[in-house]
N, C-alpha and C. Protein backbone atom coordinates (compact mmCIF):
# COMPACT_ATOMS: atom_id res chain seq x y z
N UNK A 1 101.28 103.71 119.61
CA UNK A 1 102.16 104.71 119.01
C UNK A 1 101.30 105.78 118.34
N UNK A 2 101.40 106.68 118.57
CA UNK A 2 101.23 108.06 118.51
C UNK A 2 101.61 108.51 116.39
N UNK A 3 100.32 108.36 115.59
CA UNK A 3 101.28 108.75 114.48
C UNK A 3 101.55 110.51 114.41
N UNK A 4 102.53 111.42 113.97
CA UNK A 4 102.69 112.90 114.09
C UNK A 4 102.86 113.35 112.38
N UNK A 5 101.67 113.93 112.24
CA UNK A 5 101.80 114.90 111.23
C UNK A 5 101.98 113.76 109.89
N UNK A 6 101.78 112.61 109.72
CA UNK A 6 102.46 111.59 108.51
C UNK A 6 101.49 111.67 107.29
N UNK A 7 102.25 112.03 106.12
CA UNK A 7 101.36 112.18 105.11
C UNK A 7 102.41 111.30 103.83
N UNK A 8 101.72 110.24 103.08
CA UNK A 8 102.50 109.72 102.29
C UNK A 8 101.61 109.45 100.97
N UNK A 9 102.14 109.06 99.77
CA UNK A 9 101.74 108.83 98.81
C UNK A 9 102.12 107.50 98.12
N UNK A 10 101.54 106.35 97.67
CA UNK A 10 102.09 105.17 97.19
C UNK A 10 101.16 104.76 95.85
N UNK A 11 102.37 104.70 94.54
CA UNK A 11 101.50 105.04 93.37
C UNK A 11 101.27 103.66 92.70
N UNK A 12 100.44 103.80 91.91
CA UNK A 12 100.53 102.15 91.33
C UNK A 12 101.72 101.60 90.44
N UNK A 13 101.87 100.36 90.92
CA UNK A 13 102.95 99.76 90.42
C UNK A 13 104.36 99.81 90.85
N UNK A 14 103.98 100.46 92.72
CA UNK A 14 105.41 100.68 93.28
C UNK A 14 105.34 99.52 94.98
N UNK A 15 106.29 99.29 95.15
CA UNK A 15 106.60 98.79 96.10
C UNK A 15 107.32 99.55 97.51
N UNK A 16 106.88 99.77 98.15
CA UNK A 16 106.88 101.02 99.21
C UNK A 16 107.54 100.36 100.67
N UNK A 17 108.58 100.07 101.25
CA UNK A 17 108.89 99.66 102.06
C UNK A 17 108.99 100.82 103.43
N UNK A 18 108.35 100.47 104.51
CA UNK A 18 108.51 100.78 105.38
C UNK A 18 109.32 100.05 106.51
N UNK A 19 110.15 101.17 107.28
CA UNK A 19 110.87 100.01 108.28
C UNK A 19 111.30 101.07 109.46
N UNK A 20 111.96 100.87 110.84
CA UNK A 20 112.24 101.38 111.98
C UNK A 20 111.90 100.78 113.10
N UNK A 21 112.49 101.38 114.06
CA UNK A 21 112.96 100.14 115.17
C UNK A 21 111.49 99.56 115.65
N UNK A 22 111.27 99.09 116.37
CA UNK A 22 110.07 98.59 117.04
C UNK A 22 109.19 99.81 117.80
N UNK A 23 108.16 99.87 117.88
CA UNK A 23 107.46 101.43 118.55
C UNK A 23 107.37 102.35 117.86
N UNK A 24 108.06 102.61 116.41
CA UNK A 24 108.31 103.53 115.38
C UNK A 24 106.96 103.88 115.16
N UNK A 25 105.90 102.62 115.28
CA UNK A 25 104.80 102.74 114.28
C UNK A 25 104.09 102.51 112.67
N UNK A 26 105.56 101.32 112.65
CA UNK A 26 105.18 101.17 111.68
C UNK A 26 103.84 100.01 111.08
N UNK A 27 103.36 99.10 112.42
CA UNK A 27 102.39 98.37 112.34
C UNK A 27 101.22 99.04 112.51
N UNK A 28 101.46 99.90 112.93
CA UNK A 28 99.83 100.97 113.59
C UNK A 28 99.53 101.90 112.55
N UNK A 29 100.81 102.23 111.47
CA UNK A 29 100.30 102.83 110.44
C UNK A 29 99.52 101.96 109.38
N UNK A 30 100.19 101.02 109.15
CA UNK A 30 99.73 99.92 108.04
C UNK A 30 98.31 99.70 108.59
N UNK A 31 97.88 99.42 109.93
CA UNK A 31 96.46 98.95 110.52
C UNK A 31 95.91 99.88 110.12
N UNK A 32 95.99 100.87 110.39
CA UNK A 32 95.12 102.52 109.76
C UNK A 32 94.62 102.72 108.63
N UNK A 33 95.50 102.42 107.17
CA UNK A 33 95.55 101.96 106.26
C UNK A 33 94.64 101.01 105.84
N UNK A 34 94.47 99.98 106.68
CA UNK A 34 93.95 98.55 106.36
C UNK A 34 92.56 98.87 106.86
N UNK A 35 92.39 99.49 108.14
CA UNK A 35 90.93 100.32 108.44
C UNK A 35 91.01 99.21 109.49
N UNK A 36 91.67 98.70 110.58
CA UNK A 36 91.78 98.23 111.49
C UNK A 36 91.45 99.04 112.42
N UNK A 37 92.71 100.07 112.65
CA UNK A 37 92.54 101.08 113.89
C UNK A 37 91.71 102.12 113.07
N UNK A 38 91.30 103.37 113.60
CA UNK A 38 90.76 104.30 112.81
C UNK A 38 91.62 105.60 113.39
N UNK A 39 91.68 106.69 112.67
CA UNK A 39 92.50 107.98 112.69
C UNK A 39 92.01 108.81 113.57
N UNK A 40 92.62 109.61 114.42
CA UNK A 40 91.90 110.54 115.17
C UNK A 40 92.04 111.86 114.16
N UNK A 41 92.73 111.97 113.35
CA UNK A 41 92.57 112.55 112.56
C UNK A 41 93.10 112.20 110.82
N UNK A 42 92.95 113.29 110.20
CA UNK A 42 93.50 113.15 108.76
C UNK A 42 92.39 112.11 107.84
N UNK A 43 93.05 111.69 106.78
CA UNK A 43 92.11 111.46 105.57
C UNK A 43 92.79 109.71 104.89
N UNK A 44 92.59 108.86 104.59
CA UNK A 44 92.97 107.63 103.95
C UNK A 44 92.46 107.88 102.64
N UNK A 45 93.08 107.37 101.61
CA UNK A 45 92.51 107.48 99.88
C UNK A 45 93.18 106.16 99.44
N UNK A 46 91.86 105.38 99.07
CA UNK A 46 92.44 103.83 98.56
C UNK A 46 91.57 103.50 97.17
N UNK A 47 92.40 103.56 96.79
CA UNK A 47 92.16 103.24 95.00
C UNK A 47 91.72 101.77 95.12
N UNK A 48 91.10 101.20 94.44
CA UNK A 48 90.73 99.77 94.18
C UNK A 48 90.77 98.57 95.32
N UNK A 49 91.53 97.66 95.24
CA UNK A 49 90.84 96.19 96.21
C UNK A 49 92.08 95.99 97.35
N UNK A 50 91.80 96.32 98.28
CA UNK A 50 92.76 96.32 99.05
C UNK A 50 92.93 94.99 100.29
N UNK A 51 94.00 94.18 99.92
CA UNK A 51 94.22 92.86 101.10
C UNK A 51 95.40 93.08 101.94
N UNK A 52 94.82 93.19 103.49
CA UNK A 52 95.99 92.90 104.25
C UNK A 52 96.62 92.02 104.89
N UNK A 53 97.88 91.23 104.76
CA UNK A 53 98.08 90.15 105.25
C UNK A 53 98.79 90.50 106.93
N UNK A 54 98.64 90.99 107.89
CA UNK A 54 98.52 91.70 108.92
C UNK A 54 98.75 90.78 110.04
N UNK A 55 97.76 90.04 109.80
CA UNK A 55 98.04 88.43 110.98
C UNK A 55 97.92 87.22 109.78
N UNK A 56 98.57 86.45 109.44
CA UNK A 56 98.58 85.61 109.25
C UNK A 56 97.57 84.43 109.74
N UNK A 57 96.88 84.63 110.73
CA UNK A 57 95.98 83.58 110.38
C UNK A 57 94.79 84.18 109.95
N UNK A 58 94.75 84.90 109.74
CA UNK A 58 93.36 86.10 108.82
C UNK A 58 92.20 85.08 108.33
N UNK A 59 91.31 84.66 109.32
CA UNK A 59 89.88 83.85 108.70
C UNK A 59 90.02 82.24 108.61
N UNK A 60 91.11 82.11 108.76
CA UNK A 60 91.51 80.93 108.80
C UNK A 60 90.45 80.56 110.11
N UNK A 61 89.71 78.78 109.86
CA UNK A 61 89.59 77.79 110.61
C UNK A 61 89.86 76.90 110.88
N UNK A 62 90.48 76.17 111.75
CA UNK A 62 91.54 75.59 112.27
C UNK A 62 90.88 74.06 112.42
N UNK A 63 89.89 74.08 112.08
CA UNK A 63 89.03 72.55 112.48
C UNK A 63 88.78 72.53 110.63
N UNK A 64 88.67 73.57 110.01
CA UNK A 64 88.20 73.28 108.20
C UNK A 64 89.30 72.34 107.53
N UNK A 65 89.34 71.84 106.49
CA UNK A 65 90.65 71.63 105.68
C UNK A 65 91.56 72.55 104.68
N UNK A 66 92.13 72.21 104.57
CA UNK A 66 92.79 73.77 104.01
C UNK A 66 92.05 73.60 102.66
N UNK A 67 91.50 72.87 101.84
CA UNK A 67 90.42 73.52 101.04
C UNK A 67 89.39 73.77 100.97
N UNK A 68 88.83 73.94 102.48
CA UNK A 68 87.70 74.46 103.12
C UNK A 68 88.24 75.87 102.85
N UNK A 69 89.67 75.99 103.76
CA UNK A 69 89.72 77.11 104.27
C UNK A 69 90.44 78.34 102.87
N UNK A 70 90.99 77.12 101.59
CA UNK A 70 91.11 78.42 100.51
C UNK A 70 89.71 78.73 99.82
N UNK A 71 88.61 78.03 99.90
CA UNK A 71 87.35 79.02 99.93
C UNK A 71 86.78 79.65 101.07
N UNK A 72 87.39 79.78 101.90
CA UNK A 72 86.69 81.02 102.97
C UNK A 72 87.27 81.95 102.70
N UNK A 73 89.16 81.49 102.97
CA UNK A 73 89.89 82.98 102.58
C UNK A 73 89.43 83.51 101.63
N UNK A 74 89.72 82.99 100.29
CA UNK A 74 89.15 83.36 99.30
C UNK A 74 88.03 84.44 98.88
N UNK A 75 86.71 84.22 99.69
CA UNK A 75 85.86 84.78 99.62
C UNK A 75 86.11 85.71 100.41
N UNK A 76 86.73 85.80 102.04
CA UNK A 76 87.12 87.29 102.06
C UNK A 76 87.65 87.84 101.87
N UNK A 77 88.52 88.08 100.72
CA UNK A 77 89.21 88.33 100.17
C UNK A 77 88.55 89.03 98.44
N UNK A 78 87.11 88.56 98.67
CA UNK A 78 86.55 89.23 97.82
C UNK A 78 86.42 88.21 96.29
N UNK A 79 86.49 87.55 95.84
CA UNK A 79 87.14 86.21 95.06
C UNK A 79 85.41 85.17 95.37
N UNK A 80 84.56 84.53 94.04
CA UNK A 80 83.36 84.14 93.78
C UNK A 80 84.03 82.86 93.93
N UNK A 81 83.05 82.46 93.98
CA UNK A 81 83.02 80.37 94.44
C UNK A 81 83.70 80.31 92.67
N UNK A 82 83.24 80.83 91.87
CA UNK A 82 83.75 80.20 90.30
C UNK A 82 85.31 80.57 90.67
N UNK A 83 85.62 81.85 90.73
CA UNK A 83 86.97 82.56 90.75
C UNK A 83 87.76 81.53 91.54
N UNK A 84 87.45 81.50 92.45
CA UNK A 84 88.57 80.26 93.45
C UNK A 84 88.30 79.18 92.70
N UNK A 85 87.86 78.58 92.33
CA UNK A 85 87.64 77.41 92.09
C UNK A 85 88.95 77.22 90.37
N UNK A 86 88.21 78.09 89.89
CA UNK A 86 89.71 78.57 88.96
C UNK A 86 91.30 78.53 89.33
N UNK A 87 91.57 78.84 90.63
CA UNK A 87 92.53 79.76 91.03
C UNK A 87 93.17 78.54 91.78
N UNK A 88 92.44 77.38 92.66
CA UNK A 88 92.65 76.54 93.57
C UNK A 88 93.93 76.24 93.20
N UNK A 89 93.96 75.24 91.48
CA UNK A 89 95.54 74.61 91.78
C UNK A 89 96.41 75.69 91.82
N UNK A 90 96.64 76.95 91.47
CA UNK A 90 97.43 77.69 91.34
C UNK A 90 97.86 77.90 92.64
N UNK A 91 96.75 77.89 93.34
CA UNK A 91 96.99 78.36 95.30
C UNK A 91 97.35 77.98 95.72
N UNK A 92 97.52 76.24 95.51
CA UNK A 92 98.12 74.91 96.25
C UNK A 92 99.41 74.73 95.51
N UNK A 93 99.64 74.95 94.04
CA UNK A 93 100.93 74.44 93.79
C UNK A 93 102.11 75.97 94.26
N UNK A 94 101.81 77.04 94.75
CA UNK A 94 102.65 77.71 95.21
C UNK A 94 102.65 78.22 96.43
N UNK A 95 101.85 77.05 96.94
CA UNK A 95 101.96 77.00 98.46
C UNK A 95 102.97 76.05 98.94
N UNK A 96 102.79 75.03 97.72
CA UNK A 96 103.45 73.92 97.59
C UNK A 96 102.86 72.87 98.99
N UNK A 97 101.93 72.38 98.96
CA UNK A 97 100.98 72.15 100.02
C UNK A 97 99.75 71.03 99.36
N UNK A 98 100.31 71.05 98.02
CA UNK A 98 99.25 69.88 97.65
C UNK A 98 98.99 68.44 98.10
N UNK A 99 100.31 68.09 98.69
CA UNK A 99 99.73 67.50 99.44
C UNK A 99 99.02 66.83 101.00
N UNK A 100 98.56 68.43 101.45
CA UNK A 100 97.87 68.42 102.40
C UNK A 100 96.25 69.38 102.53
N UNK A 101 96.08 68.80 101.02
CA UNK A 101 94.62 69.67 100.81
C UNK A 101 93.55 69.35 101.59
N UNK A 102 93.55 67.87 101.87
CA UNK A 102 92.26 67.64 102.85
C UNK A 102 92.85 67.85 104.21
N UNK A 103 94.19 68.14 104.47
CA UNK A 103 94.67 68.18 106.15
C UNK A 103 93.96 69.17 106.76
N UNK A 104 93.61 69.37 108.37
CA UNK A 104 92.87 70.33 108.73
C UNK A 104 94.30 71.25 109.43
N UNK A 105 93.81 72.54 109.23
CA UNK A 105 94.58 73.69 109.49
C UNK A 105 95.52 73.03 110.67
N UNK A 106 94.89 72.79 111.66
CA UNK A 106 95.46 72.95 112.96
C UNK A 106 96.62 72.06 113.00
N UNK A 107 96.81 70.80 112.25
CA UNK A 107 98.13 70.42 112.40
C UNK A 107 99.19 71.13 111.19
N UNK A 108 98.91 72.27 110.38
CA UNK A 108 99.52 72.87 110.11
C UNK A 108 100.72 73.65 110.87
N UNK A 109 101.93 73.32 110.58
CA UNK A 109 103.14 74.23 110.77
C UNK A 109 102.46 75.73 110.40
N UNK A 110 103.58 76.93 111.38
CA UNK A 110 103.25 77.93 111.08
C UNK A 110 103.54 78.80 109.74
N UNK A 111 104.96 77.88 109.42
CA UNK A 111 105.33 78.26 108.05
C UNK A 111 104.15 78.25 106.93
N UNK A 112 103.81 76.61 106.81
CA UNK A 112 102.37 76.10 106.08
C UNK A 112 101.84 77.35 106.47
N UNK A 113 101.40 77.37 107.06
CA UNK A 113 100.15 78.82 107.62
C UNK A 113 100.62 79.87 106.26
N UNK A 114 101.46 80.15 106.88
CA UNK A 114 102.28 81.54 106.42
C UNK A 114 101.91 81.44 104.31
N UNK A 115 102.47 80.30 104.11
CA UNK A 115 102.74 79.77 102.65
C UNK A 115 101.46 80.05 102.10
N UNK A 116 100.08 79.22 102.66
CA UNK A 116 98.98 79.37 102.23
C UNK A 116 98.24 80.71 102.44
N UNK A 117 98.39 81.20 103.29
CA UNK A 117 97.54 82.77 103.17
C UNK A 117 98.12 83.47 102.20
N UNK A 118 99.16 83.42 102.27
CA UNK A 118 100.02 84.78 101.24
C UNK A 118 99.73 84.10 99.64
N UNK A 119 99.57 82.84 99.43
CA UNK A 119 99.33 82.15 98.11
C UNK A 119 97.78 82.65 98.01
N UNK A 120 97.03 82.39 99.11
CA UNK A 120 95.33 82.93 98.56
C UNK A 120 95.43 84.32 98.29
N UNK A 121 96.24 85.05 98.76
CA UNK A 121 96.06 86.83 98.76
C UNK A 121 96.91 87.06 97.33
N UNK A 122 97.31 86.23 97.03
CA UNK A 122 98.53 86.71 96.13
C UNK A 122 97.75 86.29 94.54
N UNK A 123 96.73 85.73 94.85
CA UNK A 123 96.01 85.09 93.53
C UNK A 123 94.79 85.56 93.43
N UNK A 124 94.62 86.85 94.61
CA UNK A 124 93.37 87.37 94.86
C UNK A 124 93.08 88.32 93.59
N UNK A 125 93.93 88.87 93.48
CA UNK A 125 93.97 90.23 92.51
C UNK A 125 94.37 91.46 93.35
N UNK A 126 95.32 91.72 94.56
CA UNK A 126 94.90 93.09 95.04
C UNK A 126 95.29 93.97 94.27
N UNK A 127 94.47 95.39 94.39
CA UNK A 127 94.95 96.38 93.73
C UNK A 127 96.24 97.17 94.79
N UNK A 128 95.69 96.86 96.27
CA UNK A 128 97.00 97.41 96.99
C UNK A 128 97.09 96.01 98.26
N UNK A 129 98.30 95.83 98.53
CA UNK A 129 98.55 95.07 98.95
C UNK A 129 99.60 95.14 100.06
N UNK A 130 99.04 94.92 101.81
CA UNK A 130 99.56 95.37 102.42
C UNK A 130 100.62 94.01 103.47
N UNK A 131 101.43 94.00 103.66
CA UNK A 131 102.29 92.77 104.48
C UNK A 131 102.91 93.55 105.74
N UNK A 132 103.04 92.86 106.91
CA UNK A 132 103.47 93.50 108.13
C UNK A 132 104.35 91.88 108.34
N UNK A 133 105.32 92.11 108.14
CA UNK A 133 106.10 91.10 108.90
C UNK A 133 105.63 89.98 108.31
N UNK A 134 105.08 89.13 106.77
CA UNK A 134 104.91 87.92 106.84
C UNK A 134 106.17 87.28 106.31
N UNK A 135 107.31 88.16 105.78
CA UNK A 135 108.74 87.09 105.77
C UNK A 135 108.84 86.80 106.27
N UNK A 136 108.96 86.97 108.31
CA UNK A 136 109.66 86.41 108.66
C UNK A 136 109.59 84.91 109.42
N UNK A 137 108.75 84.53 108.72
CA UNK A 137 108.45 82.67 109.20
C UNK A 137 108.39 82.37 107.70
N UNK A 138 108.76 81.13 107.63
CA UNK A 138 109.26 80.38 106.67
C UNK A 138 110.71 80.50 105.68
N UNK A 139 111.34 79.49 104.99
CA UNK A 139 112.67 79.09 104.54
C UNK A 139 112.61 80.10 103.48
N UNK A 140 114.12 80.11 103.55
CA UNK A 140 114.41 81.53 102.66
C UNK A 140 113.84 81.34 101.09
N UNK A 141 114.10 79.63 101.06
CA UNK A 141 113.25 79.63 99.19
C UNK A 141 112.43 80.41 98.75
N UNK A 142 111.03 80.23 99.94
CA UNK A 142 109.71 80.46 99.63
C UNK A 142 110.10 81.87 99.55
N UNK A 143 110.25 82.17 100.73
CA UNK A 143 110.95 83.96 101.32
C UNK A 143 110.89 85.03 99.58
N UNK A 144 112.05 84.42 99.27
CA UNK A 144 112.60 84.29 97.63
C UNK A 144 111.58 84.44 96.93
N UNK A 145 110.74 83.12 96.59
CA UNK A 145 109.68 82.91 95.34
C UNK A 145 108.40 84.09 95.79
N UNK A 146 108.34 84.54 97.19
CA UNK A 146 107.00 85.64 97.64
C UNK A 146 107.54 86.44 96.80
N UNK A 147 108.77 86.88 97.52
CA UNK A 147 109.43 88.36 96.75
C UNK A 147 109.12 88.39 95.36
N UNK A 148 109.30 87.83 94.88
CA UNK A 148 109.61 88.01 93.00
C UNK A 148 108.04 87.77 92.89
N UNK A 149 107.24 86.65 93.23
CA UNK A 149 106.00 86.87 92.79
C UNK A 149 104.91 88.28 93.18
N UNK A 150 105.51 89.30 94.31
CA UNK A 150 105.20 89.86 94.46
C UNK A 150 105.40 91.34 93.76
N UNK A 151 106.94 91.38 93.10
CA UNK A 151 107.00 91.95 91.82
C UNK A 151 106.43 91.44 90.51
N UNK A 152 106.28 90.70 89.91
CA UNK A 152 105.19 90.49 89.31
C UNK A 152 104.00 90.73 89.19
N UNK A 153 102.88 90.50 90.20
CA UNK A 153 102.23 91.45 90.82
C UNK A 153 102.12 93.09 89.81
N UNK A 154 103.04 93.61 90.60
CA UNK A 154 103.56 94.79 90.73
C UNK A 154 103.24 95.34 89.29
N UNK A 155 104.41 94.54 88.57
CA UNK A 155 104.70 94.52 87.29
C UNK A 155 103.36 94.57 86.13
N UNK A 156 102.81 93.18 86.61
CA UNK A 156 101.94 92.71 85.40
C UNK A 156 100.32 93.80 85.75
N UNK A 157 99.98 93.78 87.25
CA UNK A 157 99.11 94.16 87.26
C UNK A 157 98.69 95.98 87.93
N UNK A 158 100.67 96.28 88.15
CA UNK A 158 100.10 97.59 88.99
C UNK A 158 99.71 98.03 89.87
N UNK A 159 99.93 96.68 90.30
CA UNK A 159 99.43 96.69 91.83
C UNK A 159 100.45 97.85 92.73
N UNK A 160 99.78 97.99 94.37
CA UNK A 160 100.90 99.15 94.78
C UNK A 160 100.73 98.11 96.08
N UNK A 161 101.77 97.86 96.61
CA UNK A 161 102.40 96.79 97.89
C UNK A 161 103.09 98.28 99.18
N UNK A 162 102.48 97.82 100.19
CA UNK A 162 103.18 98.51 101.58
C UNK A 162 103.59 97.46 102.21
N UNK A 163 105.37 97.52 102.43
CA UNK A 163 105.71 95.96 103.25
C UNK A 163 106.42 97.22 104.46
N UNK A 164 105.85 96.05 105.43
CA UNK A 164 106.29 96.17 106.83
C UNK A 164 107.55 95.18 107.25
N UNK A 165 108.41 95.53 107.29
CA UNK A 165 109.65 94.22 107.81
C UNK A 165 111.21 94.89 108.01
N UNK A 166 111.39 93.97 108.85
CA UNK A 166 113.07 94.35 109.68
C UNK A 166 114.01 93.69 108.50
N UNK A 167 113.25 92.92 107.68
CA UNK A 167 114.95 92.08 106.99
C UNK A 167 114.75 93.28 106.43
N UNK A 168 116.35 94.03 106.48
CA UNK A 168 116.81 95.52 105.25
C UNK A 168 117.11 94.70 104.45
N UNK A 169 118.11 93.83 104.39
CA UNK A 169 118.22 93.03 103.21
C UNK A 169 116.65 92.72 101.86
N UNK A 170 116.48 92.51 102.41
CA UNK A 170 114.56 92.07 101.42
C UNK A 170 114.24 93.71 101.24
N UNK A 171 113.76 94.29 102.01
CA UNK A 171 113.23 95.67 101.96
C UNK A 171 114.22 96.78 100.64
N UNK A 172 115.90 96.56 101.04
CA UNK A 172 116.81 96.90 100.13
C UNK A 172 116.58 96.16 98.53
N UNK A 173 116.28 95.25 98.77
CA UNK A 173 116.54 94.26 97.19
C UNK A 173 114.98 94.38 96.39
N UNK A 174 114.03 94.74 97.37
CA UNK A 174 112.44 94.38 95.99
C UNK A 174 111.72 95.43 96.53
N UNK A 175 112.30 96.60 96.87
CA UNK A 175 111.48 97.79 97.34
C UNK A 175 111.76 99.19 96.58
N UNK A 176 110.56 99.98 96.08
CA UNK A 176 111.09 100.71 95.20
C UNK A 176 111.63 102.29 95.89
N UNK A 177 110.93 102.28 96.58
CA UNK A 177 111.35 103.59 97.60
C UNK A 177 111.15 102.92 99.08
N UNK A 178 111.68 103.72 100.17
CA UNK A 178 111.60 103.28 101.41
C UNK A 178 111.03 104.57 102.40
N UNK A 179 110.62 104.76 103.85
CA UNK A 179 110.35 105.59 104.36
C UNK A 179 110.67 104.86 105.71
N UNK A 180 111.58 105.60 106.50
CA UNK A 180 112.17 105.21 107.96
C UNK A 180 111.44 105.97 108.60
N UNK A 181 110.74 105.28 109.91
CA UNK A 181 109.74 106.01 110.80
C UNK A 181 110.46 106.08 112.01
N UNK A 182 110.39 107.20 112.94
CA UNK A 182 110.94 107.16 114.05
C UNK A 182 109.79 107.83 115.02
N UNK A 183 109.37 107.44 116.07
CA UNK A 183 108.66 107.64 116.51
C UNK A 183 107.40 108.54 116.62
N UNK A 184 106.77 107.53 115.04
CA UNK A 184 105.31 108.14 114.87
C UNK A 184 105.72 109.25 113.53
N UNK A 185 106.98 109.55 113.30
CA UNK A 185 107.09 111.18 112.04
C UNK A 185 108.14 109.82 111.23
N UNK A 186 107.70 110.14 109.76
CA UNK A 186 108.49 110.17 108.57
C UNK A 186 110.02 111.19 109.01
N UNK A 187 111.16 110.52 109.19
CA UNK A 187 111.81 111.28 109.39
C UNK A 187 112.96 111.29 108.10
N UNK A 188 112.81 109.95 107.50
CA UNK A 188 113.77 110.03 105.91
C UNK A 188 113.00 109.17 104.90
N UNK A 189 113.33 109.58 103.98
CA UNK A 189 112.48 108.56 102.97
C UNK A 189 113.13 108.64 101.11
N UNK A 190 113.20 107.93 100.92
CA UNK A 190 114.03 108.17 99.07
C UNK A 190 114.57 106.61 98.55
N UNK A 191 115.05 106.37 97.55
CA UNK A 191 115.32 105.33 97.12
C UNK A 191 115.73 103.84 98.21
N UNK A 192 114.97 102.22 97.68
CA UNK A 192 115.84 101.62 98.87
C UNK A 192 117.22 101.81 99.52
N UNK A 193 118.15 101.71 98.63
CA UNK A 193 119.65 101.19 99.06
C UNK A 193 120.14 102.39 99.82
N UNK A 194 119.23 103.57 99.45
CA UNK A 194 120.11 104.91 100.13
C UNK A 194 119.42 104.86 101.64
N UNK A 195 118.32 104.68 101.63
CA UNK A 195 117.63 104.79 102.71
C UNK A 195 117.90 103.58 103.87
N UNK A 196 117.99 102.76 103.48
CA UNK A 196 118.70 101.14 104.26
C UNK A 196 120.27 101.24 104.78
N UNK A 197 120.57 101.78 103.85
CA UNK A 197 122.42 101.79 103.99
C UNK A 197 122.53 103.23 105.64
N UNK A 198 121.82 104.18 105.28
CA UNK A 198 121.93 105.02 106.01
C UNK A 198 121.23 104.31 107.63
N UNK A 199 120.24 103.92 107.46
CA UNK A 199 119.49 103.33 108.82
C UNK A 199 120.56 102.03 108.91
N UNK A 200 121.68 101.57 108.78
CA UNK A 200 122.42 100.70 109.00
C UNK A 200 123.71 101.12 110.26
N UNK A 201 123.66 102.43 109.53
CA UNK A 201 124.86 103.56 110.03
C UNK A 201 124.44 103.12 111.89
């Protein structure tokens, strides 16, 4: 996807939802962002520590144990052998996964997957924090407890969040402004509920 002319601003301590049909571009912008793809043109400006949760299995090793693997994430993620080591029970009790700390990745469910990356990124510290679609695997609880811990986040530390996702519902309820992409151009953008309700039409 082709991005045209897109210029946006996302300030600290806001939650920025992006959404539009499939092909819109809205994954190819976020990669750009994340310094995945690179720009054929224009300029990126990123304030402080930036984690993207993009693919879900991000560094993950599938033969490690998952507390192998919350000190690998961990560390790319930028986070010192002391810092994780601090951070561990916090990572496991809201992964809710404690008890499969010595299990190795691979007989992990994808949900598990899902639970534990977003728990290491979420305890990382980002200053911006980017998600493409990781609601949509796993039970609406967790779904729930991301959301709000991800305002928090927001809240306590100022952080600035770009979520990528089709639930309008989620995007409407913990998003502070929205921007609807239609092929490659910003074509509306302003408060959630106005911007969701209208792309519903």
């Amino acid at each position: 996807i082709v991005l045209d002319n897109l210029s946006l601003t996302v300030n600290a301590g806001e939650i920025l939802g992006i959404i539009g049909k499939n092909g819109s571009g809205k994954s190819t912008l976020l990669r750009i962002i994340a310094g995945i793809f690179q720009a054929d043109s224009g300029k990126i400006k990123l304030n402080g520590k930036v984690i993207s949760l993009i693919n879900l299995n991000i560094g993950l090793k599938e033969r490690l144990t998952m507390k192998e693997n919350i000190f690998l994430v961990g560390a790319l993620f930028g986070l010192s052998y002391r810092e994780i080591k601090k951070r561990f029970q916090g990572i496991v009790e809201f992964a809710e996964l404690a008890e499969f700390v010595e299990t190795k990745i691979y007989q992990f469910s994808s949900g598990m997957v899902q639970r534990l990356i977003f728990s290491i990124a979420i305890f990382a510290d980002p200053d911006i924090l980017l998600l493409d679609e990781v609601f949509e695997v796993g039970d609406e609880d967790f779904r729930s407890k991301s959301a709000n811990k991800i305002k928090d986040l927001v809240k306590n530390s100022q952080a600035s969040v770009i979520l990528v996702s089709h639930d309008l519902e989620m995007v409407g309820k913990y998003c502070d402004r929205v921007i609807l992409l239609e092929k490659g151009r910003i074509v509306r953008q302003g408060g959630a509920p106005e911007i969701v309700s209208e792309y519903r039409l």
